[in-house]
Structures are given as C-alpha cells and as structure tokens.
C-alpha atoms as a PDB file:
ATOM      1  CA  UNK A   1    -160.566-105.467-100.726  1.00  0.00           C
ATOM      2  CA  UNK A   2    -160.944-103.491-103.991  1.00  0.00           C
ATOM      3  CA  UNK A   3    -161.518-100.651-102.717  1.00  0.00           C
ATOM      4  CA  UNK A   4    -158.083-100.562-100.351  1.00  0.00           C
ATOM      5  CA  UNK A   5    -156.284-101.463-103.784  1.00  0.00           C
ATOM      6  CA  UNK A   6    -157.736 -98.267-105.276  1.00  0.00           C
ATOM      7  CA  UNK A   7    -156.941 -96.590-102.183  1.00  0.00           C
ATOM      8  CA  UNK A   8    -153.504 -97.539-102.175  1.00  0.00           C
ATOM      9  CA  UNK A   9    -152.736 -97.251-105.975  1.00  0.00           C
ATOM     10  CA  UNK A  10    -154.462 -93.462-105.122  1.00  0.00           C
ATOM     11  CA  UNK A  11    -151.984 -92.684-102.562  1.00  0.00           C
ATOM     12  CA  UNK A  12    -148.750 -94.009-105.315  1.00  0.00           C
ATOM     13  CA  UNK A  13    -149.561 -91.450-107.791  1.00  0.00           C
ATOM     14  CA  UNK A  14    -150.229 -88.708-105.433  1.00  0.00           C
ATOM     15  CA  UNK A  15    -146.633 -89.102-104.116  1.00  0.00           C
ATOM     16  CA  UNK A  16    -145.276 -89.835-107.399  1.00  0.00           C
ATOM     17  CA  UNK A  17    -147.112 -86.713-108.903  1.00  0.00           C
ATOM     18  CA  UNK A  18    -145.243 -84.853-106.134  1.00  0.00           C
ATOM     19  CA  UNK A  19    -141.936 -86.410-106.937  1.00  0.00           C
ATOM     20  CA  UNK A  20    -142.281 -85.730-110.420  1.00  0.00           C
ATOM     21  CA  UNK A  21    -143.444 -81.822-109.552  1.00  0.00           C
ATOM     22  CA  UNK A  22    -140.552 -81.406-107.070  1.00  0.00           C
ATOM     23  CA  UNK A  23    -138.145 -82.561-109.684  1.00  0.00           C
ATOM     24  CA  UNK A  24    -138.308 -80.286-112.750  1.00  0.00           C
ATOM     25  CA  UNK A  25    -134.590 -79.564-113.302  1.00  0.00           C
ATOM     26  CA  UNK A  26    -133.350 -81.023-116.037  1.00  0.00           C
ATOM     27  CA  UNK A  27    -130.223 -82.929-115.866  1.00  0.00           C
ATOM     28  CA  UNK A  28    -127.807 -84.253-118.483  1.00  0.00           C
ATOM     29  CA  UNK A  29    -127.883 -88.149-119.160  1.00  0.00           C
ATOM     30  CA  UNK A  30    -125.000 -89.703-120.423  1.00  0.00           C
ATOM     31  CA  UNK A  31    -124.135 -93.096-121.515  1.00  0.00           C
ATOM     32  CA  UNK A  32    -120.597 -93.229-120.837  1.00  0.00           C
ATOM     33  CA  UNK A  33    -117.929 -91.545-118.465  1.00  0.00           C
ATOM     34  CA  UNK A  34    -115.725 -88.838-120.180  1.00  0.00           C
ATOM     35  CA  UNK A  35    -112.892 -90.775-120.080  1.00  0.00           C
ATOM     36  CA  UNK A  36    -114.474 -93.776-121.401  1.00  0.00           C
ATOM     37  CA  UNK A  37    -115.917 -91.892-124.287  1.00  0.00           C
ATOM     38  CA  UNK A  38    -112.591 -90.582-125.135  1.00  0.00           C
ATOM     39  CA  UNK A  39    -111.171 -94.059-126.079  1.00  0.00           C
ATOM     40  CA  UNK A  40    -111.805 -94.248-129.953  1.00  0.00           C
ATOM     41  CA  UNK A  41    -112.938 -97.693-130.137  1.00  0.00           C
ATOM     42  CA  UNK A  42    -115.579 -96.528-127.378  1.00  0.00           C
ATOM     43  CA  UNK A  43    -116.944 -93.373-128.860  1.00  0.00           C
ATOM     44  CA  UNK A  44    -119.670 -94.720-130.652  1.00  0.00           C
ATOM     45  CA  UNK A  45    -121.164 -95.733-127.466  1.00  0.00           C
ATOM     46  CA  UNK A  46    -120.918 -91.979-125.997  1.00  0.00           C
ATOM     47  CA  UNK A  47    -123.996 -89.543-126.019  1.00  0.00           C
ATOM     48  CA  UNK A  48    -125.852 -87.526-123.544  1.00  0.00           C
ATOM     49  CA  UNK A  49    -129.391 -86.082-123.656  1.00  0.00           C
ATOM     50  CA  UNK A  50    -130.988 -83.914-121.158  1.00  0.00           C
ATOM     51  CA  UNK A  51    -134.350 -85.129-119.907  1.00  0.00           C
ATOM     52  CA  UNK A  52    -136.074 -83.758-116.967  1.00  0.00           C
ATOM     53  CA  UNK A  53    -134.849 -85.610-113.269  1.00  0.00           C
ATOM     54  CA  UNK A  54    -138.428 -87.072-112.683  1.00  0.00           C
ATOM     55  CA  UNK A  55    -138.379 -88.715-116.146  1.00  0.00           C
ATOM     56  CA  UNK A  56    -134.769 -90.489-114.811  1.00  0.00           C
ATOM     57  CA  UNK A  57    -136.252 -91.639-111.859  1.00  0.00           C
ATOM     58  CA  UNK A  58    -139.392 -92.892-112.728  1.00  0.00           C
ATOM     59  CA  UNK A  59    -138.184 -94.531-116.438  1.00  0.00           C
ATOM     60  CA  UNK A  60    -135.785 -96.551-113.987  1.00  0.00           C
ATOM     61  CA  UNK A  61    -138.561 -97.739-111.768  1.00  0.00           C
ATOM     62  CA  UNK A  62    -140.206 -98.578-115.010  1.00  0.00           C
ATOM     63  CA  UNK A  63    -137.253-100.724-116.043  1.00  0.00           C
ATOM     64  CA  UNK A  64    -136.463-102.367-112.642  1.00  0.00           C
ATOM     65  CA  UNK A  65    -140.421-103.421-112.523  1.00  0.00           C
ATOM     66  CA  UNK A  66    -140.323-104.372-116.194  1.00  0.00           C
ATOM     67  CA  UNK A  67    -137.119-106.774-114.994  1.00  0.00           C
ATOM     68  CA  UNK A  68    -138.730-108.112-112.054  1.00  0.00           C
ATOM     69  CA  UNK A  69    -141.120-108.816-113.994  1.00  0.00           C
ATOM     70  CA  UNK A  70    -139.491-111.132-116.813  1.00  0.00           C
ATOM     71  CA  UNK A  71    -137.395-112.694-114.566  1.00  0.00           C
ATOM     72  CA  UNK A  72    -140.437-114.037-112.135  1.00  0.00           C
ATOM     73  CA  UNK A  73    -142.002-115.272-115.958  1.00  0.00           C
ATOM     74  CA  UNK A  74    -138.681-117.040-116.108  1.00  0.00           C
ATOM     75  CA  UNK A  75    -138.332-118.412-112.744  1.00  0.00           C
ATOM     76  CA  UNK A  76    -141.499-120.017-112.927  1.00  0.00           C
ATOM     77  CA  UNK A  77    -141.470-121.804-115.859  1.00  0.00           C
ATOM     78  CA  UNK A  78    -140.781-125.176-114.926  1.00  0.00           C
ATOM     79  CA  UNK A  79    -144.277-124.901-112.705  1.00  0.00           C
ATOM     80  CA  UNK A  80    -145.865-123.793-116.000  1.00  0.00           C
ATOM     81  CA  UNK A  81    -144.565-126.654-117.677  1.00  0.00           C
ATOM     82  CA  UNK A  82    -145.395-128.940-115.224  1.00  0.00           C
ATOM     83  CA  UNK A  83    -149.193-127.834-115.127  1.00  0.00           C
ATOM     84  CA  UNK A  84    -149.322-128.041-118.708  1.00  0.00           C
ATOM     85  CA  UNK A  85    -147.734-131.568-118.794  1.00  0.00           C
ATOM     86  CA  UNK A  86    -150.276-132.731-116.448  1.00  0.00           C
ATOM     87  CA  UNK A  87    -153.100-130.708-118.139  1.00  0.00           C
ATOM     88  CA  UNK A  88    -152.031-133.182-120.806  1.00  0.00           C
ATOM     89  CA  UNK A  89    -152.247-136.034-118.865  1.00  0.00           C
ATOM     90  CA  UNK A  90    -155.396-135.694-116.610  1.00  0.00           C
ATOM     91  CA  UNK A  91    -156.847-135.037-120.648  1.00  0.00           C
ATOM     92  CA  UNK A  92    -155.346-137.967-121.500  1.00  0.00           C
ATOM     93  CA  UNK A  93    -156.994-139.822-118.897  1.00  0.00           C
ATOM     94  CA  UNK A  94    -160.130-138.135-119.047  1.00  0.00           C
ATOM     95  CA  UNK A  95    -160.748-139.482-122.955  1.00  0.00           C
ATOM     96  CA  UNK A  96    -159.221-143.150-121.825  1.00  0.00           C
ATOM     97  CA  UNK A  97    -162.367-142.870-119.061  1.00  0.00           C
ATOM     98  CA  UNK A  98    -164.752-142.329-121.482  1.00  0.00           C
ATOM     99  CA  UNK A  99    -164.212-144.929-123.800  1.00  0.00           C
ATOM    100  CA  UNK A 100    -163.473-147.385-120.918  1.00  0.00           C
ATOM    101  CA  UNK A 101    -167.137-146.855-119.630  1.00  0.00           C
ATOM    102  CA  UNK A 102    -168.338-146.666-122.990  1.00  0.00           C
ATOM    103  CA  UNK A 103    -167.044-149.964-123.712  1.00  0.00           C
ATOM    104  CA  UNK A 104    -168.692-151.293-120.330  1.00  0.00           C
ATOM    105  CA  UNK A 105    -171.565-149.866-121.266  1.00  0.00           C
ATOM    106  CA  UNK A 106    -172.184-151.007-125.019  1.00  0.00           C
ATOM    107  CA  UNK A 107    -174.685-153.997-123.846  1.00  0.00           C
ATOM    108  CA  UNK A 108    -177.001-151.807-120.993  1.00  0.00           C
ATOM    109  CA  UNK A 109    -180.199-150.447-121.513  1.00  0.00           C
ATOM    110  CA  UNK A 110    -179.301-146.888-122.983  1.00  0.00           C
ATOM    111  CA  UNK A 111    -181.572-144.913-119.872  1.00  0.00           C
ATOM    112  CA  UNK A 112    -179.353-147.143-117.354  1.00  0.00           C
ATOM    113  CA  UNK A 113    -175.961-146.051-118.780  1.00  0.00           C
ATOM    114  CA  UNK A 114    -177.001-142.507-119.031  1.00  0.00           C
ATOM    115  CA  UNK A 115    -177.753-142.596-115.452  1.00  0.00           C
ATOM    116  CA  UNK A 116    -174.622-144.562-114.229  1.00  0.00           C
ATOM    117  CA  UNK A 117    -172.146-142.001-116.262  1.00  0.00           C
ATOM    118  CA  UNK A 118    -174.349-139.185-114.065  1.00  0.00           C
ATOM    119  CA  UNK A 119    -173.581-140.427-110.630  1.00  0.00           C
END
C-alpha cells in the first residue's frame, strides 16, 4: 500500500512540474479592481506584483488545502472533546478500580492477591 502512495504522490509532481514548466509567463497580480482602487478610502488596499502564472496557481492550491485543512480541525472538535472527556473518565475509573480491589484485598495472602489482580 506504500508503495502505490509513492507511486501516486510520483505521478502529482510530475504533472505539477509540467504545469509549472508550461506556465512561465509572468502575469500581474493585483489586489483590487481599477476602479475599486481609485476610491480614496480604498487605495491603501491597491497593489499589484508580478509573479510567475505557476506560482498563482499552485500558492492557491496551497491555500485552498491549507483551508480544508483548518476547517476539518474545526469540524471535528467536538469528537476530540468527547474522546478526551472520556479519556478522563475511563482514567477516572481505572484509579477507582484499583483502590476498590485494593481495599478487597488488604486481608489476603499477598501471592493470592497478586494472582487475582492478574486474571
């Protein structure tokens, strides 16, 4: 199974390596519309850089996995909650065991107890 995971993550950069080498040009970026950038109380916001096409496409595929990826950590909290809360409790009840057989075990022959706690 490892070995088709390599395989496949192989085959994603040789296409994106071709993307990237098929898309050279460079293109101008820019924040904001001309007319919106002409509104004073907008300006501030306008700029523009020129970065190569490949660098557009793939920094947005960054960001859209980077999104994904925050708002799956977000949507599952309540399940990491709820493990954690009964992490907590199966704890809880773990240490509530221990003294409970220790306490039934306080007048038995020390070999005995050892071997009831092993079964």
């Amino acid at each position: 199974m490892r070995y088709i995971r390599y395989a496949i993550y192989a085959a994603l950069l040789i296409f994106l390596t071709i993307i990237c080498v098929a898309n050279l040009q460079w293109v101008t970026l820019n924040t904001l519309p001309e007319g919106l950038a002409r509104i004073p109380q907008l300006g501030w916001l306008a700029f523009s850089v020129e970065v190569p096409l490949f660098a557009v496409a793939l920094g947005f595929l960054v960001l859209g996995w980077v999104l994904g990826e925050v708002f799956e950590w977000l949507r599952e909290y309540k399940y990491r909650a709820e493990a954690s809360a009964k992490k907590t409790e199966v704890r809880k009840l773990e240490r509530q065991l221990k003294k409970t057989q220790a306490e039934r075990d306080k007048d038995k022959d020390e070999v005995l107890a050892i071997l009831d706690q092993a079964s």
